[in-house]
N, C-alpha and C. Protein backbone atom coordinates (compact mmCIF):
# COMPACT_ATOMS: atom_id res chain seq x y z
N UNK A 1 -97.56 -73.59 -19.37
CA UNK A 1 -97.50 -73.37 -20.80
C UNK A 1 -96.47 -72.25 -21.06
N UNK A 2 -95.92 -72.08 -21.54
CA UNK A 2 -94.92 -71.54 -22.18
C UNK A 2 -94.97 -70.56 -23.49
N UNK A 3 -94.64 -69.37 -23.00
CA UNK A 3 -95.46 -67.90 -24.11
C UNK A 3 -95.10 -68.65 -25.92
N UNK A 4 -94.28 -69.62 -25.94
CA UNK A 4 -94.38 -70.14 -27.35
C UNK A 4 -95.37 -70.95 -27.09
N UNK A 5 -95.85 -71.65 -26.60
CA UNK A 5 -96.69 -72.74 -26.52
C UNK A 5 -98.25 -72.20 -26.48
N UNK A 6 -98.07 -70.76 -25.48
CA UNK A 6 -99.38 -69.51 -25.98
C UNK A 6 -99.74 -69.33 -26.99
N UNK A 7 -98.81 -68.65 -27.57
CA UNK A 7 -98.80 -67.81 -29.05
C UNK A 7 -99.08 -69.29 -29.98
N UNK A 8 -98.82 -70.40 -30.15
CA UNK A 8 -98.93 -71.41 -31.18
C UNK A 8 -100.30 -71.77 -30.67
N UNK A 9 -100.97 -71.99 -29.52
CA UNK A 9 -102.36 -72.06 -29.60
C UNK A 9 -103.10 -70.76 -29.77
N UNK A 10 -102.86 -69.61 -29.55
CA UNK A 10 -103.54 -68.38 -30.35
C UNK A 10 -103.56 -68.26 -31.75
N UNK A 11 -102.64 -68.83 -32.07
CA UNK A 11 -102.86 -68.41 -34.07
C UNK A 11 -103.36 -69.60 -34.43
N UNK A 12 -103.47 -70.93 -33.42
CA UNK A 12 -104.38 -71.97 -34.14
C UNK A 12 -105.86 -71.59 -33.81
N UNK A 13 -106.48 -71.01 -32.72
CA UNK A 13 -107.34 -70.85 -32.63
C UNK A 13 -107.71 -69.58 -33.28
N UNK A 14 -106.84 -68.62 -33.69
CA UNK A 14 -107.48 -67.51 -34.25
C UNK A 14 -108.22 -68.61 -35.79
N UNK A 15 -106.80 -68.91 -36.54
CA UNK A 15 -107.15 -69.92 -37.74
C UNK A 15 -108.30 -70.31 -37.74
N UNK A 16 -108.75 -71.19 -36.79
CA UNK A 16 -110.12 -71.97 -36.54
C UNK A 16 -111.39 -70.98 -36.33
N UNK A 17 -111.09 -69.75 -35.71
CA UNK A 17 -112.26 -68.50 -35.61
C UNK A 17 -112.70 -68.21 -37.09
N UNK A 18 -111.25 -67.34 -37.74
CA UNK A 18 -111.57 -66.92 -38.96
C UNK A 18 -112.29 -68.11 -39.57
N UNK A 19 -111.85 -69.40 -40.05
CA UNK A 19 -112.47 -69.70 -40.77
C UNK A 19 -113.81 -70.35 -40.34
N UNK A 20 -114.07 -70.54 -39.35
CA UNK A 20 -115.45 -70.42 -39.15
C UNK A 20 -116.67 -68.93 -38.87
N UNK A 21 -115.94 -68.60 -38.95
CA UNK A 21 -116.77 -66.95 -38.75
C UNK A 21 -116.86 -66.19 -40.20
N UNK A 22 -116.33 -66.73 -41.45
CA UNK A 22 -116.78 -66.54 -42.45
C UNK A 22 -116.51 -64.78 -42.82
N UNK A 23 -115.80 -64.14 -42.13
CA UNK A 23 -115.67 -62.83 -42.12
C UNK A 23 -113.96 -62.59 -42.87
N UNK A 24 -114.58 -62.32 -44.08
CA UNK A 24 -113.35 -62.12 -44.78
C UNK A 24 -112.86 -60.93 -45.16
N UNK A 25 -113.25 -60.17 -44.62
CA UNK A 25 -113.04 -58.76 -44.55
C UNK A 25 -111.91 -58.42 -43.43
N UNK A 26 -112.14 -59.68 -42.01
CA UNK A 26 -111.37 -59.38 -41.09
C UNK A 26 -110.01 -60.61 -41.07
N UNK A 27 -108.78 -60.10 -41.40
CA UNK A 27 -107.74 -60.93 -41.41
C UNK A 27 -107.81 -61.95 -39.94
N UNK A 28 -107.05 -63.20 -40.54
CA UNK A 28 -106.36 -64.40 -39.22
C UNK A 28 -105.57 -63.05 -38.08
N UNK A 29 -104.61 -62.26 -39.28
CA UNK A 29 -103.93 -61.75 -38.25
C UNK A 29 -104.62 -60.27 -36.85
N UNK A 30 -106.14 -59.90 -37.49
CA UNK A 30 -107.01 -59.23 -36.79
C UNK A 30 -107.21 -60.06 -35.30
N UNK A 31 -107.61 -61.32 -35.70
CA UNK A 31 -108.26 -62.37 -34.66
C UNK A 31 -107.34 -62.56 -33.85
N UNK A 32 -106.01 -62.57 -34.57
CA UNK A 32 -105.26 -63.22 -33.20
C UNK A 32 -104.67 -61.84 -32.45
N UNK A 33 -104.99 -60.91 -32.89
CA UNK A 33 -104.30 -59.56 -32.47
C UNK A 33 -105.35 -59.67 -31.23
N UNK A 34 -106.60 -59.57 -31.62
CA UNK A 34 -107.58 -59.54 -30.76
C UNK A 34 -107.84 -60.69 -29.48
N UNK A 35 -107.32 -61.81 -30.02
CA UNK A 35 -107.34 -62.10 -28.81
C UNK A 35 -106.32 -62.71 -27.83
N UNK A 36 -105.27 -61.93 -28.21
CA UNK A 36 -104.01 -61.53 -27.60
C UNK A 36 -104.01 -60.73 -26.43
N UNK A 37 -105.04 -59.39 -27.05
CA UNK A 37 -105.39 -57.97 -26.30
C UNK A 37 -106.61 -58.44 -25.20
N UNK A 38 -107.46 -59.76 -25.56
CA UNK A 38 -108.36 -59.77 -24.98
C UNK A 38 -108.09 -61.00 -23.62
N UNK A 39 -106.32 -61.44 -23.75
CA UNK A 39 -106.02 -62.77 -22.89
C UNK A 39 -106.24 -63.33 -23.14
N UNK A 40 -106.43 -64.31 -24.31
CA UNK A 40 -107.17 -65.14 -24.81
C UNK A 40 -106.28 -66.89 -24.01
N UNK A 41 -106.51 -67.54 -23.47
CA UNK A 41 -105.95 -68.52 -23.30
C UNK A 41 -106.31 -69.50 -23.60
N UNK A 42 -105.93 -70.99 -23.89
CA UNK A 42 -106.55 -72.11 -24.05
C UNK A 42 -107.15 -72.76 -22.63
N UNK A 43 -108.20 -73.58 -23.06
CA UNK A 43 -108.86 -74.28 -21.73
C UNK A 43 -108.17 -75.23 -21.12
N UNK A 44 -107.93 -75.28 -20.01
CA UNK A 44 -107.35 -76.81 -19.50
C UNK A 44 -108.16 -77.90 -20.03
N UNK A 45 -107.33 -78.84 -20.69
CA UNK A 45 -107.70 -80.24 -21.51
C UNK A 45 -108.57 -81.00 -20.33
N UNK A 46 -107.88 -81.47 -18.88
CA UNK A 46 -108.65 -81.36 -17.95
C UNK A 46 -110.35 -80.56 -17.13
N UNK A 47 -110.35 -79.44 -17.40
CA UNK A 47 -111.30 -78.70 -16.79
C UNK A 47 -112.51 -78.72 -18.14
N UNK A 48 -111.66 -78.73 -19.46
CA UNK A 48 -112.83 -78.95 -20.47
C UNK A 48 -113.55 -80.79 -20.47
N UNK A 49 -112.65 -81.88 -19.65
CA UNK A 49 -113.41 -82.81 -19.75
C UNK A 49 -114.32 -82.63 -18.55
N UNK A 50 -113.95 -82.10 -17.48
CA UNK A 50 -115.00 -82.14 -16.23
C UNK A 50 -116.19 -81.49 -16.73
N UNK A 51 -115.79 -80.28 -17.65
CA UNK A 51 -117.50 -79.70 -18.25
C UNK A 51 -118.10 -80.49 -18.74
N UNK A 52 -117.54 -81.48 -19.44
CA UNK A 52 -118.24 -82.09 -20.40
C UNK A 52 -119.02 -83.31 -19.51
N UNK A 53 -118.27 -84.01 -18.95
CA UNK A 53 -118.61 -84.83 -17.59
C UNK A 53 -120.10 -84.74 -17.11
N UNK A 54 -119.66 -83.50 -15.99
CA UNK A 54 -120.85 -82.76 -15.30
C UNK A 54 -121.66 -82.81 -15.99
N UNK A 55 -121.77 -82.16 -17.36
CA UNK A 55 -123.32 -81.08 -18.22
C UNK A 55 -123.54 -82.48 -18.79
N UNK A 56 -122.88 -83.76 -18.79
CA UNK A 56 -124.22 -84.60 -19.34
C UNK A 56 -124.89 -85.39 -18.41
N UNK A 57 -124.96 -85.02 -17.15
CA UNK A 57 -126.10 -85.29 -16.34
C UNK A 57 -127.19 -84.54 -16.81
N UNK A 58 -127.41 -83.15 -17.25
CA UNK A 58 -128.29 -82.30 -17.40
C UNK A 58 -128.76 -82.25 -19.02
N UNK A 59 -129.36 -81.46 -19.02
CA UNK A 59 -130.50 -81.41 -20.40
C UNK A 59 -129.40 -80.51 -21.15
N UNK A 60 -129.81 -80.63 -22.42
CA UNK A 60 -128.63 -79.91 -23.05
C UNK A 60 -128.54 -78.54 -23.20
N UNK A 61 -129.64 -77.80 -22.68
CA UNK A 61 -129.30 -76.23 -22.16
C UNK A 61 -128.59 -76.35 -20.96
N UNK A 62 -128.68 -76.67 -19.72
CA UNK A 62 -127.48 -76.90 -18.93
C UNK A 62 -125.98 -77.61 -19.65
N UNK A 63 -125.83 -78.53 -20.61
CA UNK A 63 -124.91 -79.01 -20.73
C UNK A 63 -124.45 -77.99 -21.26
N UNK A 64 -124.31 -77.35 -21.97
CA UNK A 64 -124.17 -75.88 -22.45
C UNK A 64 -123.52 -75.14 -21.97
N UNK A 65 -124.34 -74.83 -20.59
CA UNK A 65 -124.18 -73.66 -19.56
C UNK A 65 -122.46 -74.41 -18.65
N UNK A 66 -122.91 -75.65 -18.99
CA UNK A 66 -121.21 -76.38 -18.20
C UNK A 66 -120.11 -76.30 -19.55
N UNK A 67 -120.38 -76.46 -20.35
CA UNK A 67 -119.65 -75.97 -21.94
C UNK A 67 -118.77 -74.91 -21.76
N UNK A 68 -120.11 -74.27 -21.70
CA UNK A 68 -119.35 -72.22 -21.26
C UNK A 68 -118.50 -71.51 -20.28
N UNK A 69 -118.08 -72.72 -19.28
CA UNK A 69 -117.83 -72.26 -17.93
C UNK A 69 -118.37 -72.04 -17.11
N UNK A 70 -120.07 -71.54 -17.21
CA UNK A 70 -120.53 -70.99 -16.00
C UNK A 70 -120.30 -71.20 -14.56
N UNK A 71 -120.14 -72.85 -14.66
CA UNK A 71 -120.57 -73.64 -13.10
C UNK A 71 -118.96 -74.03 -13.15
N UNK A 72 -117.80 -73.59 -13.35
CA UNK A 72 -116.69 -73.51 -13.22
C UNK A 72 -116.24 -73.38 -11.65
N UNK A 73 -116.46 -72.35 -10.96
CA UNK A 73 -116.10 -72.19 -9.62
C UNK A 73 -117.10 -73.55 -8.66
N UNK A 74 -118.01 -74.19 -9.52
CA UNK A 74 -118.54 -75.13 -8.00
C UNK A 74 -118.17 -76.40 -8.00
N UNK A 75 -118.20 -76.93 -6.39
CA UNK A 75 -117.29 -77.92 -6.12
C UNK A 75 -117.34 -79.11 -7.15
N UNK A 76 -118.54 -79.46 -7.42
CA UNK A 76 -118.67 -80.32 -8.21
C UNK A 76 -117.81 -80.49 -9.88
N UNK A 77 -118.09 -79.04 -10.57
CA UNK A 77 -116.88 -79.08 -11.74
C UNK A 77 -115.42 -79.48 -11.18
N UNK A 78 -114.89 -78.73 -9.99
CA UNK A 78 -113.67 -78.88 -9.32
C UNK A 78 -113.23 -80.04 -8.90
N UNK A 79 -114.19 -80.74 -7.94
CA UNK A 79 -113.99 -81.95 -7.64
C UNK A 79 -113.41 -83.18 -8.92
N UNK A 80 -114.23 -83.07 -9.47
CA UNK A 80 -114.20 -83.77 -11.31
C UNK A 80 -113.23 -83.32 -12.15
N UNK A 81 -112.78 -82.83 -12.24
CA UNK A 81 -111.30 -81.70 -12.85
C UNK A 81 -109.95 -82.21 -11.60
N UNK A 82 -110.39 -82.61 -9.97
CA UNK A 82 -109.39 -82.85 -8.95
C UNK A 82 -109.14 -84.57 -9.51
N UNK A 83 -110.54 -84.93 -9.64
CA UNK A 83 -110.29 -86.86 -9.86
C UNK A 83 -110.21 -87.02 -11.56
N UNK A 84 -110.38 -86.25 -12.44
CA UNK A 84 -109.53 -86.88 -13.90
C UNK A 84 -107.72 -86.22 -13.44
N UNK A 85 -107.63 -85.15 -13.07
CA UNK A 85 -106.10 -85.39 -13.07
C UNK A 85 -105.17 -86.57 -11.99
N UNK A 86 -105.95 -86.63 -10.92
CA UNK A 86 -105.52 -88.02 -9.95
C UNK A 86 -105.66 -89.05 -10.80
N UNK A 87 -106.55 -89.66 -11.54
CA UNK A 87 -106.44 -90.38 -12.23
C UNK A 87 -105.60 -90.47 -13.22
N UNK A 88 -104.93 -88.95 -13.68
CA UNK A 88 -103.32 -89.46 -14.87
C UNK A 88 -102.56 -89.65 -14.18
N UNK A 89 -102.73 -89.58 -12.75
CA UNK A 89 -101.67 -89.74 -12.00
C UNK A 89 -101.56 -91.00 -11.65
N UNK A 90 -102.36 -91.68 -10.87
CA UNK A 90 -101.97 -93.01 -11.02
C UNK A 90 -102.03 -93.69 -12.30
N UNK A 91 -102.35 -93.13 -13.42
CA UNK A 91 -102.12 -94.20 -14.26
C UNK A 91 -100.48 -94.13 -14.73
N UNK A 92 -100.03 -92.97 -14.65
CA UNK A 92 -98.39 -92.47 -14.65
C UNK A 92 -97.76 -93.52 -13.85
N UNK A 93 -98.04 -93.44 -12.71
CA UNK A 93 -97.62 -94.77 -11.72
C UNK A 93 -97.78 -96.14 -11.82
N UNK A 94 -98.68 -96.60 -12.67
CA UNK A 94 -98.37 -97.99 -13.09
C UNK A 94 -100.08 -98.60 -11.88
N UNK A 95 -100.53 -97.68 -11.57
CA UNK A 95 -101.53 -98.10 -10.59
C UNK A 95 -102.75 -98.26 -10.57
């Protein structure tokens, strides 16, 4: 990703904070200051479908807990995050 390609998903997601957080006291440009300072990055489009994947084997307080990242480092999120991107890959390939 590319520090323009950063910064254009930080001020969309600040956008989407403010206006769901209803706090109008605190500017778009507070949010994105903040989470600039705080690293704010976007999720891999990939690693957010393996959460989603995984956590609906489980009850929806675990699906949750795979939502949030928690179970991020185990093989199983990883594995599932390794076979949806193999899979754009051969489909890139015609295979």
């Amino acid at each position: 990703m590319t520090d323009e390609e950063l910064d254009r998903a930080r001020a969309e997601e600040a956008w989407s904070l403010w206006r769901a957080g209803g706090r109008k006291e605190e500017s778009v440009a507070h949010v994105a200051v903040r989470l600039t300072r705080e690293g704010w990055k976007p999720v891999d489009p990939d690693l957010a479908e393996a959460r989603k994947i995984c956590g609906s084997f489980y009850s929806e307080q675990v699906a949750g807990e795979y939502a949030r990242g928690i179970y991020d480092p185990s093989p199983y999120v990883k594995g599932v995050k390794l076979a949806i991107k193999r899979g754009r890959e051969l489909e890139r390939e015609g295979k």
